[in-house]
C-alpha atoms as a PDB file:
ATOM      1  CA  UNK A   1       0.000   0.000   0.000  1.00  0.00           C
ATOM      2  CA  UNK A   2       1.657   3.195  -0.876  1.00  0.00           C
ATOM      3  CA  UNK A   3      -1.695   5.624  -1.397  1.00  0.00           C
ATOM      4  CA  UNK A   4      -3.998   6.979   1.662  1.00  0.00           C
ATOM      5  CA  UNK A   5      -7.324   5.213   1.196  1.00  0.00           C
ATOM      6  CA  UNK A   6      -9.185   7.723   1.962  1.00  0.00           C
ATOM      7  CA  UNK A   7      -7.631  10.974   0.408  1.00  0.00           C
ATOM      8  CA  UNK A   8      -5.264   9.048  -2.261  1.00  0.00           C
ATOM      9  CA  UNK A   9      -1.936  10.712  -0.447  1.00  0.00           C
ATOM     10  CA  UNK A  10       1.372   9.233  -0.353  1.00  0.00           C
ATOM     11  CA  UNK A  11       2.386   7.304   2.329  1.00  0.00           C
ATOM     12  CA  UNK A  12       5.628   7.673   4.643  1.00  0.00           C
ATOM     13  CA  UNK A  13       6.948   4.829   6.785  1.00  0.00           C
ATOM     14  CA  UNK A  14       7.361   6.461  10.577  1.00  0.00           C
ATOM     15  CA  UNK A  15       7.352   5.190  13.959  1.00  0.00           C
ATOM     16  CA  UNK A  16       5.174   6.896  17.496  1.00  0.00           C
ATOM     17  CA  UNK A  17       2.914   6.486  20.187  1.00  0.00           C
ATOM     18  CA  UNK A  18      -0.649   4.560  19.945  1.00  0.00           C
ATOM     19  CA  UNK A  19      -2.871   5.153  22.663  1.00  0.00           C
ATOM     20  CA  UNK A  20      -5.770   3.002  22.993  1.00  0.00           C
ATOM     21  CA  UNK A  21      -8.461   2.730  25.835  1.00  0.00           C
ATOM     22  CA  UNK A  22      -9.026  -0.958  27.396  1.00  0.00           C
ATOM     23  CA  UNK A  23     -11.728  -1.713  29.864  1.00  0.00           C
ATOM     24  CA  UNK A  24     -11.962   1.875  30.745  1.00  0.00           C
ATOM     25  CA  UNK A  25      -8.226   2.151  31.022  1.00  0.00           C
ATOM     26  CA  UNK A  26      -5.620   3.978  28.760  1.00  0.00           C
ATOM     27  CA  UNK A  27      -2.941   1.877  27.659  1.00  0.00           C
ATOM     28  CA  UNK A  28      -0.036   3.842  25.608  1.00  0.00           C
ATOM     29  CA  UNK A  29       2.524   1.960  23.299  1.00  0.00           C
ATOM     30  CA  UNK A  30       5.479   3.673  22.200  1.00  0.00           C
ATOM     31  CA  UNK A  31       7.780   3.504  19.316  1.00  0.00           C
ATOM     32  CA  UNK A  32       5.236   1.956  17.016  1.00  0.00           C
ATOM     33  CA  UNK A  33       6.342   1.276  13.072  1.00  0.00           C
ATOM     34  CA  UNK A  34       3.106   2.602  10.910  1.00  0.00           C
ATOM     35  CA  UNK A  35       2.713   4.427   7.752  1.00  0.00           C
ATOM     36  CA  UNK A  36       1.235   8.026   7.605  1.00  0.00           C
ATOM     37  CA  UNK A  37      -0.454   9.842   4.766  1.00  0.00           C
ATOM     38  CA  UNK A  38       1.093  13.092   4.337  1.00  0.00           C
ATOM     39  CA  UNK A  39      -2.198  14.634   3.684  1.00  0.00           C
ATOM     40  CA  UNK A  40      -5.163  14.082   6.177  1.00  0.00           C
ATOM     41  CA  UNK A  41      -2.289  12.069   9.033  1.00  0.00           C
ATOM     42  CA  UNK A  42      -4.358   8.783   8.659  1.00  0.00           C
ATOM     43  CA  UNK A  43      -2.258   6.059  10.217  1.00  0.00           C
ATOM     44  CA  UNK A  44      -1.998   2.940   8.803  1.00  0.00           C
ATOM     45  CA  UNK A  45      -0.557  -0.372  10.382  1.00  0.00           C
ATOM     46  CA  UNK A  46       0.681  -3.608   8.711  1.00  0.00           C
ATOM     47  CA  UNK A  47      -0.690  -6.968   9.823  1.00  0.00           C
ATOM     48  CA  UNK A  48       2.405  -7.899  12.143  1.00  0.00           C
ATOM     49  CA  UNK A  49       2.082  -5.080  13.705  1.00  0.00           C
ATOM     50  CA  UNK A  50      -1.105  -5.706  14.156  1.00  0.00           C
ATOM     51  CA  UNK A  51      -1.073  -8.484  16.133  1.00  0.00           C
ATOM     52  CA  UNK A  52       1.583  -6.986  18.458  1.00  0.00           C
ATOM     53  CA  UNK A  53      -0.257  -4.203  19.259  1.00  0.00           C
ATOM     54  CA  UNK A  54      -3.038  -6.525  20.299  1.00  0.00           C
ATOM     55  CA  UNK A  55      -0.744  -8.618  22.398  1.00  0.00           C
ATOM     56  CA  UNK A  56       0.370  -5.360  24.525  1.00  0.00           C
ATOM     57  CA  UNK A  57      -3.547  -4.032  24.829  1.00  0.00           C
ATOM     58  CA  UNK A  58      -4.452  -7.475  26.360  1.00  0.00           C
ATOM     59  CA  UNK A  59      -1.759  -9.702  27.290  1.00  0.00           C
ATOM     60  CA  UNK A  60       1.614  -8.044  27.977  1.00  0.00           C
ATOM     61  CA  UNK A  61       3.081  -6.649  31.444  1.00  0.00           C
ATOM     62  CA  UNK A  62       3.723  -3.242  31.476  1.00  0.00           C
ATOM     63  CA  UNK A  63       7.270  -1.401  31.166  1.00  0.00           C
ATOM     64  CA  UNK A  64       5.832   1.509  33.431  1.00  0.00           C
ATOM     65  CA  UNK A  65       2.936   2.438  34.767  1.00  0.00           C
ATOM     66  CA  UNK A  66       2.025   6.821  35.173  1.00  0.00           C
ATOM     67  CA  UNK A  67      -0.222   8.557  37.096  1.00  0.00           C
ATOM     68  CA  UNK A  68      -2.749  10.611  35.040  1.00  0.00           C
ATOM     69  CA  UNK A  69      -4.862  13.383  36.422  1.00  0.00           C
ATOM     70  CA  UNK A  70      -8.368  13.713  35.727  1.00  0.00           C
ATOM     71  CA  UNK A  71     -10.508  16.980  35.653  1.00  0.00           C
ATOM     72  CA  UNK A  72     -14.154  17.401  35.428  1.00  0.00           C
ATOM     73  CA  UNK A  73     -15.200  20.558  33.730  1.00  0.00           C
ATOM     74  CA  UNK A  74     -17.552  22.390  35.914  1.00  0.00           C
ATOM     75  CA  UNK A  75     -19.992  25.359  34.052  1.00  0.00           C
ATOM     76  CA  UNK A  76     -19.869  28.580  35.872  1.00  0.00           C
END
């Protein structure tokens, strides 16, 4: 695949963070391989990959674990 389904763009190979919410927890994985589209930043991951992410969102131990504060927007 080398052209953004959904706005025909090219595609660049680049690695980042995927953050994904499990069972009402956020679960971050860094250093993830995907391809971009230059145009609209759709993200695009190949079936490996795929599978691995899958394995840290439900199976895999942590490497760390942060603290992340919560606020509740309050009108007035």
């Amino acid at each position: 695949m080398n052209k953004c389904q959904y706005c025909n763009g090219k595609l660049i190979k680049n690695k980042g963070r995927t953050e994904k919410w499990v069972n009402n927890r956020l679960i971050i994985i860094e250093n993830v391989p995907f391809l971009v589209c230059e145009d609209c930043g759709e993200k695009y991951y190949d079936a490996e990959t795929s599978l691995k992410l899958d394995e840290y969102l439900y199976e895999a131990k942590p490497e760390k674990i942060i603290e992340v504060p919560v606020f509740v927007y309050k009108e007035g």
